[in-house]
Protein backbone atom coordinates (compact mmCIF):
# COMPACT_ATOMS: atom_id res chain seq x y z
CA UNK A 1 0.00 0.00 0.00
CA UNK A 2 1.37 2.95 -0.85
CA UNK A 3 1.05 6.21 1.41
CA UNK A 4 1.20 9.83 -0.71
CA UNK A 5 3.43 12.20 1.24
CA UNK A 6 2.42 15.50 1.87
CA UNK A 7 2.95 17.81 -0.40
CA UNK A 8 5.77 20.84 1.58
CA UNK A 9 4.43 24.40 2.17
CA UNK A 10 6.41 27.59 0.75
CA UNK A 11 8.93 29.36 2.28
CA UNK A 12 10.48 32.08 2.40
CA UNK A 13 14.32 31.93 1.74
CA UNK A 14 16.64 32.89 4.86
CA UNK A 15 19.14 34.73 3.02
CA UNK A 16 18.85 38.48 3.37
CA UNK A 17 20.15 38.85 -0.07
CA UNK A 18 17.63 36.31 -1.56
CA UNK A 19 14.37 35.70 0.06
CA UNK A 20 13.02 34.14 -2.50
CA UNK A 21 9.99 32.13 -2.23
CA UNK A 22 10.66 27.93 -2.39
CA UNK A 23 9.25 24.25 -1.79
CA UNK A 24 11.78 22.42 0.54
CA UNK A 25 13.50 19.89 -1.47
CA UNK A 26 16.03 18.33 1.16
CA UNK A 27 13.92 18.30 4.08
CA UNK A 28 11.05 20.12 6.25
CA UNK A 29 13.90 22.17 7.75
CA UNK A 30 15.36 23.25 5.03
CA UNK A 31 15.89 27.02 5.47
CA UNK A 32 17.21 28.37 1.84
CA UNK A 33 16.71 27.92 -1.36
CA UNK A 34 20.00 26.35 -2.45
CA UNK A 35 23.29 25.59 -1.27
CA UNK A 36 24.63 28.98 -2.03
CA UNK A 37 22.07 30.91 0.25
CA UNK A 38 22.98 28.56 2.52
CA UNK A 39 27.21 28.60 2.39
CA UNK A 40 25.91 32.33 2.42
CA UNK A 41 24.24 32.87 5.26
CA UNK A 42 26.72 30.27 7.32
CA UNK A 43 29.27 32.47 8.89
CA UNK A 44 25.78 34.00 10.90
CA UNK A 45 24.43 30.76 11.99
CA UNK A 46 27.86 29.56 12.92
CA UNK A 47 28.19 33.04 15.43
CA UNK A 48 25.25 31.93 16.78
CA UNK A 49 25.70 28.50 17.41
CA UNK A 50 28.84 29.60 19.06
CA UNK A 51 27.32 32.14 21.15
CA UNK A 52 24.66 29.91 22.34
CA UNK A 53 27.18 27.20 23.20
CA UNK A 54 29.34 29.36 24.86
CA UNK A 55 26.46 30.44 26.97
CA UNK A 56 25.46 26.88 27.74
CA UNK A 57 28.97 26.39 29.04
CA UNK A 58 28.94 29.20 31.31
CA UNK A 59 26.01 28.12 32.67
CA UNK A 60 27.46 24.58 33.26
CA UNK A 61 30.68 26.13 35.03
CA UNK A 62 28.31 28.34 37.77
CA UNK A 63 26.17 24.76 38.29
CA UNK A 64 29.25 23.23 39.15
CA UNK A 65 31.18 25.88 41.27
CA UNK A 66 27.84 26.45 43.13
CA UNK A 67 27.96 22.37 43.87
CA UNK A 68 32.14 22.91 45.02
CA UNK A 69 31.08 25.41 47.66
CA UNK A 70 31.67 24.58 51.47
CA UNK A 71 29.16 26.03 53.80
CA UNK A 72 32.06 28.58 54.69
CA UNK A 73 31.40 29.95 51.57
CA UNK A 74 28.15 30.05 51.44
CA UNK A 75 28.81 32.29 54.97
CA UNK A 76 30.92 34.54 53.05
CA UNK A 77 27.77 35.42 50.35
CA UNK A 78 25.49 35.95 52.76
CA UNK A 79 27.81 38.44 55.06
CA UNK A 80 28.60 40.40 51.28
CA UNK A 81 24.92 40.26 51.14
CA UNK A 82 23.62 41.41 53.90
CA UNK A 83 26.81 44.19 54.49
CA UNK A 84 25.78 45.44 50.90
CA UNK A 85 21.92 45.86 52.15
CA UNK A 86 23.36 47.84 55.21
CA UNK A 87 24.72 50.41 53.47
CA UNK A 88 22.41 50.74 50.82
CA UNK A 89 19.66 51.21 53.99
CA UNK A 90 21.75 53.81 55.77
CA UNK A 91 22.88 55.39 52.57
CA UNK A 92 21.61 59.14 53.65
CA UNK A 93 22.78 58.26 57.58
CA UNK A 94 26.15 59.66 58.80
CA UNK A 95 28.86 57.04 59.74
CA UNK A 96 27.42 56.38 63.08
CA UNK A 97 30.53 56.34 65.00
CA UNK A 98 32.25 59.98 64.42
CA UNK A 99 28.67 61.14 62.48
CA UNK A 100 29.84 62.51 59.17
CA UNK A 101 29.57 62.25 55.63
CA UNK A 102 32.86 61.75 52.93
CA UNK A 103 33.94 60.69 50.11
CA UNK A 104 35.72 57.37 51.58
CA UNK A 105 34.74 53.97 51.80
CA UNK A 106 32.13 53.08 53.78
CA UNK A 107 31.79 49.45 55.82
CA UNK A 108 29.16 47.71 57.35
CA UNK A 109 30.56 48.14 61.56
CA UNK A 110 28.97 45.13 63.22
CA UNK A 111 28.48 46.96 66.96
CA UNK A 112 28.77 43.66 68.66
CA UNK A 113 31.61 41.66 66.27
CA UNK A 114 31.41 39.35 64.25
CA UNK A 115 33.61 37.63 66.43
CA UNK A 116 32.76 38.07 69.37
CA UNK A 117 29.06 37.36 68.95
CA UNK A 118 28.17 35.53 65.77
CA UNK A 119 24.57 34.82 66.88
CA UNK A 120 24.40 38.52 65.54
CA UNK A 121 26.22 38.58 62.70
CA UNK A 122 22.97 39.22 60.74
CA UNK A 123 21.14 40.95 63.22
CA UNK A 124 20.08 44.59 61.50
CA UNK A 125 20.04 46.29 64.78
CA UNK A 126 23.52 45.20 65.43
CA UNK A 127 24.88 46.23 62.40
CA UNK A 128 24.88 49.89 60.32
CA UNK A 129 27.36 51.86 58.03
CA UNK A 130 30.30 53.15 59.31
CA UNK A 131 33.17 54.63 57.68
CA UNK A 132 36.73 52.62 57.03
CA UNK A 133 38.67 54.71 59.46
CA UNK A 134 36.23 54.16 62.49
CA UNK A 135 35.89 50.60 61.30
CA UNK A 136 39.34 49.60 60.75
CA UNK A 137 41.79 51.84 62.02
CA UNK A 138 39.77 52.79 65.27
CA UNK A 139 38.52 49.40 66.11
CA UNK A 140 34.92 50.57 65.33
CA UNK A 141 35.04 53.38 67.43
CA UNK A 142 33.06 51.68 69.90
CA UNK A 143 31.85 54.64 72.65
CA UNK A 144 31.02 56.71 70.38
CA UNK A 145 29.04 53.91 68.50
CA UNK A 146 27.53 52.96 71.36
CA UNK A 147 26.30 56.52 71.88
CA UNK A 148 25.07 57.13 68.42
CA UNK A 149 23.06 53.61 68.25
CA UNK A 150 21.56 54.29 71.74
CA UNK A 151 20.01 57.30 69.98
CA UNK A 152 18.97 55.65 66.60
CA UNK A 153 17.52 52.28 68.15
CA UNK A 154 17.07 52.75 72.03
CA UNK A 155 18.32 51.79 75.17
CA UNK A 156 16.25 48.83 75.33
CA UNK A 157 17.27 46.95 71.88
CA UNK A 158 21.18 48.33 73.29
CA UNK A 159 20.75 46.58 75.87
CA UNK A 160 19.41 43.62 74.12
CA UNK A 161 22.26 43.58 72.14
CA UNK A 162 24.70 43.29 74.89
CA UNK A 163 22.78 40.75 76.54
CA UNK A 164 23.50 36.64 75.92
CA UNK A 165 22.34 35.26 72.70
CA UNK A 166 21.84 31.29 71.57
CA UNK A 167 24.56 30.33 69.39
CA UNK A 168 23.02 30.44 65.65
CA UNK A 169 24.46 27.14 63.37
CA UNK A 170 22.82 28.14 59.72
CA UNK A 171 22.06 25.44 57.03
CA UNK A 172 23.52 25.68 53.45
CA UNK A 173 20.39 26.17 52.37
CA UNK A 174 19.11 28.63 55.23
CA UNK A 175 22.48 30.93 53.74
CA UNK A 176 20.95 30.53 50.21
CA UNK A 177 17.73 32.08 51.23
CA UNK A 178 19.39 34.86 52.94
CA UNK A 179 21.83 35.56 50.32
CA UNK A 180 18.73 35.76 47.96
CA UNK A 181 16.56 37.67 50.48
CA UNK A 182 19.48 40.29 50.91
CA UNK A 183 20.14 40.84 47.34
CA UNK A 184 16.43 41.37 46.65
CA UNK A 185 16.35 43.63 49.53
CA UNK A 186 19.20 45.94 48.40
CA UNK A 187 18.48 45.94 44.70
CA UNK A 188 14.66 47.24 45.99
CA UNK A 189 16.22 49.91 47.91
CA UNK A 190 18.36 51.09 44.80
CA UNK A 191 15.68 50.99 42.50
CA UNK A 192 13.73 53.15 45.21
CA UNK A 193 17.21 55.49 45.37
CA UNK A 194 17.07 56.18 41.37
């Protein structure tokens, strides 16, 4: 029994120079005309087949250096993170140690450290923007830190923040979030900024 094929619709030819109108002769893809709109138009498709590949690869790499990360680095994302969302919150505030404004680099002072206390290492009353020289060079300027947060947050939350605190142990996964949360947070405030 023999079965009639379908008969191929028009097209139009892919090469800019042509586009004349055909029947595909090869196959249902076909895409020009003839060979020579095709050896043509090839230098193109080949740019963006390697585009697209090259994309595909990238893509592959991040997939796999996300998988090679150690919870340690997943800590060290969500601290650029949420540092990053500080200062884009306090962005009009004064460095809160020695209250004023410059050119220079600005840090994210942690009142209680980092070390010290990392149950409230992401704790936003504990932490707000604060020049490099009070941060670094003047161990956080501390007193006057202490005097300046007293008036932006209270006596009470101060005083919260000195108290104890449960050791925090985050999940990989718990970082993630945060990371994510942070990022959203700060590029909200930015767009709000413009």
């Amino acid at each position: 029994m023999r079965v009639a094929l379908k008969e191929a619709k028009a097209k139009k030819c892919r090469n800019p120079a042509c586009g004349a109108s055909f029947k595909p002769s090869f196959s249902t893809a076909q895409k020009v005309c003839s060979w020579a709109c095709g050896l043509a138009i090839k230098d193109v498709n080949q740019e963006k087949a390697r585009k697209s590949l090259a994309q595909i690869e990238r893509r592959e790499i991040k997939v796999r250096k996300e998988k090679l990360k150690s919870r340690a680095d997943h800590l060290k994302d969500t601290q650029t993170a949420f540092n990053a969302w500080v200062r884009a919150r306090d962005a009009e505030l004064p460095c809160i140690s020695c209250g004023r404004h410059h050119q220079g680099k600005y840090d994210a002072g942690h009142y209680r450290t980092v070390g010290s206390n990392p149950a409230l290492r992401f704790e936003p009353l504990n932490c707000h923007r604060q020049c490099s020289p009070c941060n670094t060079q003047l161990s956080g300027n501390i007193v006057n830190y202490r005097i300046e947060l007293v008036k932006r947050i209270g006596a009470e939350a101060v005083e919260w923040l000195e108290g104890p605190h449960e050791p925090k142990k985050y999940t990989v996964e718990e970082l993630k979030a945060m990371t994510a949360e942070y990022r959203a947070k700060t590029r909200e405030l930015k767009k709000e900024a413009a």
